[in-house]
C-alpha atoms as a PDB file:
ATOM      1  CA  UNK A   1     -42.189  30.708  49.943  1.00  0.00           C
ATOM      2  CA  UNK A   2     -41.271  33.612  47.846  1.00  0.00           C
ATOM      3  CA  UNK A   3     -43.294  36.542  50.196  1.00  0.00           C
ATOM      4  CA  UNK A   4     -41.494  35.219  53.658  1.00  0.00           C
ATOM      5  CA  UNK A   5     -39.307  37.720  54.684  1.00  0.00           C
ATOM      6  CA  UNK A   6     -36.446  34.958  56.156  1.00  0.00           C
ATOM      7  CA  UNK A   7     -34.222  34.221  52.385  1.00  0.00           C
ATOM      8  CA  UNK A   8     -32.775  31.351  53.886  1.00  0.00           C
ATOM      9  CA  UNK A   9     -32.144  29.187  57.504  1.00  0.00           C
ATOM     10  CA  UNK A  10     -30.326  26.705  58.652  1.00  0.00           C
ATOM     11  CA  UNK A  11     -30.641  23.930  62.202  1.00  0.00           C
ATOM     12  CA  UNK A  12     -28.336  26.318  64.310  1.00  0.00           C
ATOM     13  CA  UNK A  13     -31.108  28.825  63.495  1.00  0.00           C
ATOM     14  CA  UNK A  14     -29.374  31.107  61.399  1.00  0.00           C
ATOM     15  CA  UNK A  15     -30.946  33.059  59.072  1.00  0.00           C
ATOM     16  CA  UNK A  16     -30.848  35.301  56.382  1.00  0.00           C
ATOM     17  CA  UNK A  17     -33.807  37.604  55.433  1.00  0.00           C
ATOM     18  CA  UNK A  18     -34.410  38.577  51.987  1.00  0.00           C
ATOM     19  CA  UNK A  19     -33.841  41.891  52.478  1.00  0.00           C
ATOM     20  CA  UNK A  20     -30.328  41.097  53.040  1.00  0.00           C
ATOM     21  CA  UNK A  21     -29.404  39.203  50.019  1.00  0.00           C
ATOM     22  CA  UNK A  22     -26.162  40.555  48.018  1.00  0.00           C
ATOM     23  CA  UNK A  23     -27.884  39.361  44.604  1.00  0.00           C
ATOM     24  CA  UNK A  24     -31.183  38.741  43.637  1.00  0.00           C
ATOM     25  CA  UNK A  25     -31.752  34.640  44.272  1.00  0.00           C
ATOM     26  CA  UNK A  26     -34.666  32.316  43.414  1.00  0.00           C
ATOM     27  CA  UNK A  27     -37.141  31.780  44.687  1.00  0.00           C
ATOM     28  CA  UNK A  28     -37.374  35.061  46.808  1.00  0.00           C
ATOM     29  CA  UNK A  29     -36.808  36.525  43.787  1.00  0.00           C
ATOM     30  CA  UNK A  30     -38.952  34.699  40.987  1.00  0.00           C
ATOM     31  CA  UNK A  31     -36.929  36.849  38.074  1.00  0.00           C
ATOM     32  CA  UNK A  32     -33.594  35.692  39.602  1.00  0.00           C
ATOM     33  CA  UNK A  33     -32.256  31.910  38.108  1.00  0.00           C
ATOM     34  CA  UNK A  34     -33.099  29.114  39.395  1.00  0.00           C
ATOM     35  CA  UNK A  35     -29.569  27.938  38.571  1.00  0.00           C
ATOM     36  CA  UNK A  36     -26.760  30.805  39.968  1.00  0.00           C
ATOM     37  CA  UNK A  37     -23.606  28.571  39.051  1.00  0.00           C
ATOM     38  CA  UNK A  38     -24.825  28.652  34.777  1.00  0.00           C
ATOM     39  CA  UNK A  39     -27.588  31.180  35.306  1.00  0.00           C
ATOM     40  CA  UNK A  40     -30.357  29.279  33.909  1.00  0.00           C
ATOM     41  CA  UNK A  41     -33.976  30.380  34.679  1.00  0.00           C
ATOM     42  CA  UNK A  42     -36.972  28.469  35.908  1.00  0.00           C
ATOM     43  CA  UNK A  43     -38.799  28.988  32.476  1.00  0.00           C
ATOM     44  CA  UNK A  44     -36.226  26.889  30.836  1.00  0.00           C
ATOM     45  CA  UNK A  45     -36.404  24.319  32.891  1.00  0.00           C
ATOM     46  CA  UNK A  46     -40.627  24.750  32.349  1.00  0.00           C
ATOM     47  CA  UNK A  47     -39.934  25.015  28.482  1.00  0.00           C
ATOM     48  CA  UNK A  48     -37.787  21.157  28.841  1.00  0.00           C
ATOM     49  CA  UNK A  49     -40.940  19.856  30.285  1.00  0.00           C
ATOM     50  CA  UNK A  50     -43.531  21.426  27.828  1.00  0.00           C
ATOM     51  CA  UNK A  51     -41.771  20.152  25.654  1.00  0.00           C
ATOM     52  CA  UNK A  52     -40.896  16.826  26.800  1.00  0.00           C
ATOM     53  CA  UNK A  53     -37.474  17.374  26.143  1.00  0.00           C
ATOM     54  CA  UNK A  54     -35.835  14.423  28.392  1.00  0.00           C
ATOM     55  CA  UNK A  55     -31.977  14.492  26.611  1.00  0.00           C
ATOM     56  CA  UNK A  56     -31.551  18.396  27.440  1.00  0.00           C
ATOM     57  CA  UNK A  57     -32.595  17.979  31.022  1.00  0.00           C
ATOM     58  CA  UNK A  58     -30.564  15.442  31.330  1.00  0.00           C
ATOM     59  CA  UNK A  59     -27.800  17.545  29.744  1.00  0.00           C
ATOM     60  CA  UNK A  60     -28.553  20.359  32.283  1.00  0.00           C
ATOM     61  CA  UNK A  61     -28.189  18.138  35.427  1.00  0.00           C
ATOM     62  CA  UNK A  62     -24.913  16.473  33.692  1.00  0.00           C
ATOM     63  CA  UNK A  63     -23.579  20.153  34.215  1.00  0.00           C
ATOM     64  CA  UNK A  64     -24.606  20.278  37.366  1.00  0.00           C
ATOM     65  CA  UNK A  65     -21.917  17.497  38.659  1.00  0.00           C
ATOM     66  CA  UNK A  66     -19.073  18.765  36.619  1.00  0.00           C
ATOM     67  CA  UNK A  67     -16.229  20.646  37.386  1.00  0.00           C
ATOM     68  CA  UNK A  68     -18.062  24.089  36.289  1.00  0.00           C
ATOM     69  CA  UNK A  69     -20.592  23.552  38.741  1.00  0.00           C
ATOM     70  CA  UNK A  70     -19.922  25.984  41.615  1.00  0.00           C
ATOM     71  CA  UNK A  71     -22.820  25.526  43.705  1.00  0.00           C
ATOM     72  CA  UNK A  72     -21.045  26.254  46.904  1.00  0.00           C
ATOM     73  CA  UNK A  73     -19.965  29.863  46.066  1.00  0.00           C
ATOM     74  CA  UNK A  74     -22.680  30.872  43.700  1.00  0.00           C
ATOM     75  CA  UNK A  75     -26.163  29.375  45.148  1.00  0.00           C
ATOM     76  CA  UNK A  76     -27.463  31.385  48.012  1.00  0.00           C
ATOM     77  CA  UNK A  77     -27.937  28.636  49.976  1.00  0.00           C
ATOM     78  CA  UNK A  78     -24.728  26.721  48.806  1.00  0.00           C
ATOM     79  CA  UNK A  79     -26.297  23.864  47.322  1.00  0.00           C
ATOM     80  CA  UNK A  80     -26.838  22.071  43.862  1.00  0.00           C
ATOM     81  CA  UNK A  81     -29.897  23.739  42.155  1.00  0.00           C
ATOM     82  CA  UNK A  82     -30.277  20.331  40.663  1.00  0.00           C
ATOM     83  CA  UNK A  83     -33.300  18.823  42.910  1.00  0.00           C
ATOM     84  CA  UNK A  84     -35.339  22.090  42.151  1.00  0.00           C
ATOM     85  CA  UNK A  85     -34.807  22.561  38.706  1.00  0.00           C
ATOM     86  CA  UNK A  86     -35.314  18.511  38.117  1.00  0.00           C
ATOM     87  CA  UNK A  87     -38.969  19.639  40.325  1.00  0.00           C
ATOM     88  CA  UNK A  88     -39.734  22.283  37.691  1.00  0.00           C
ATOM     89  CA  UNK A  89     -39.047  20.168  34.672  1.00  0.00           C
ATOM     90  CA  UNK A  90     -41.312  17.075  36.084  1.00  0.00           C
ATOM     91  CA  UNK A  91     -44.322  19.461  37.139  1.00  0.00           C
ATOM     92  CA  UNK A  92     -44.310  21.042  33.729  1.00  0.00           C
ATOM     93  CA  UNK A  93     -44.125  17.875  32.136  1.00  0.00           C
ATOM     94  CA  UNK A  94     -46.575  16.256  34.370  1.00  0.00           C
ATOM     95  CA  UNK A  95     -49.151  19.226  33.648  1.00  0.00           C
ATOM     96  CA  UNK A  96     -48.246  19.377  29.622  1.00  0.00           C
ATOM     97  CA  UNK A  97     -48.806  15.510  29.513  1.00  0.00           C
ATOM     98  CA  UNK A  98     -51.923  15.214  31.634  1.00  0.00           C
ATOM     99  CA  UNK A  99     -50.370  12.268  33.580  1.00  0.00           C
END
C-alpha cells in the first residue's frame, strides 16, 4: 500500500519505513520504476497491455532472468520485479480487452 508508512518487512520482523528509503522505490513511491535493475516504469508495462503487446512483455521478463538483471542490489526489496510488472501488464490488458 503506497500511504503505509513501513517501505518494506520481512518474517524476522524487520522493517524499513518509507521515510528511510535511500532512493525513491515503487510502489511507495508511484513516480519511482517499477523495475530498479532497467528502470522501467509501471506505465510501460500498462502501455504493453493496452496495447496487447504480448512479444515485448515477453521481451521485458526475458531481461529479467539474464545476466543484466540485478535484482538483488538494485530492487528495494531484493527481488525480481518480474511478478509485479507481469500483474500490471495482465490488469491493463484484462481492463483494455473487457475479458
Amino acid at each position: 500500500n503506497p500511504s503505509c508508512e513501513v517501505a518494506y518487512f520481512d518474517a524476522g520482523r524487520q522493517r524499513v519505513m518509507r521515510d528511510e528509503l535511500v532512493v525513491p522505490a515503487w510502489p511507495k513511491h508511484p513516480d519511482a520504476p517499477l523495475c530498479a535493475c532497467f528502470r522501467v516504469a509501471q506505465g510501460v508495462f500498462e502501455d504493453f497491455g493496452r496495447r496487447g503487446d504480448r512479444s515485448a512483455m515477453r521481451a521485458f521478463l526475458e531481461r529479467t532472468v539474464s545476466a543484466d538483471a540485478r535484482c538483488v542490489s538494485c530492487a528495494a526489496d531484493g527481488r525480481s520485479c518480474a511478478t509485479e510488472a507481469r500483474r500490471v501488464f495482465l490488469r491493463t490488458l484484462e481492463e483494455a480487452t473487457g475479458t
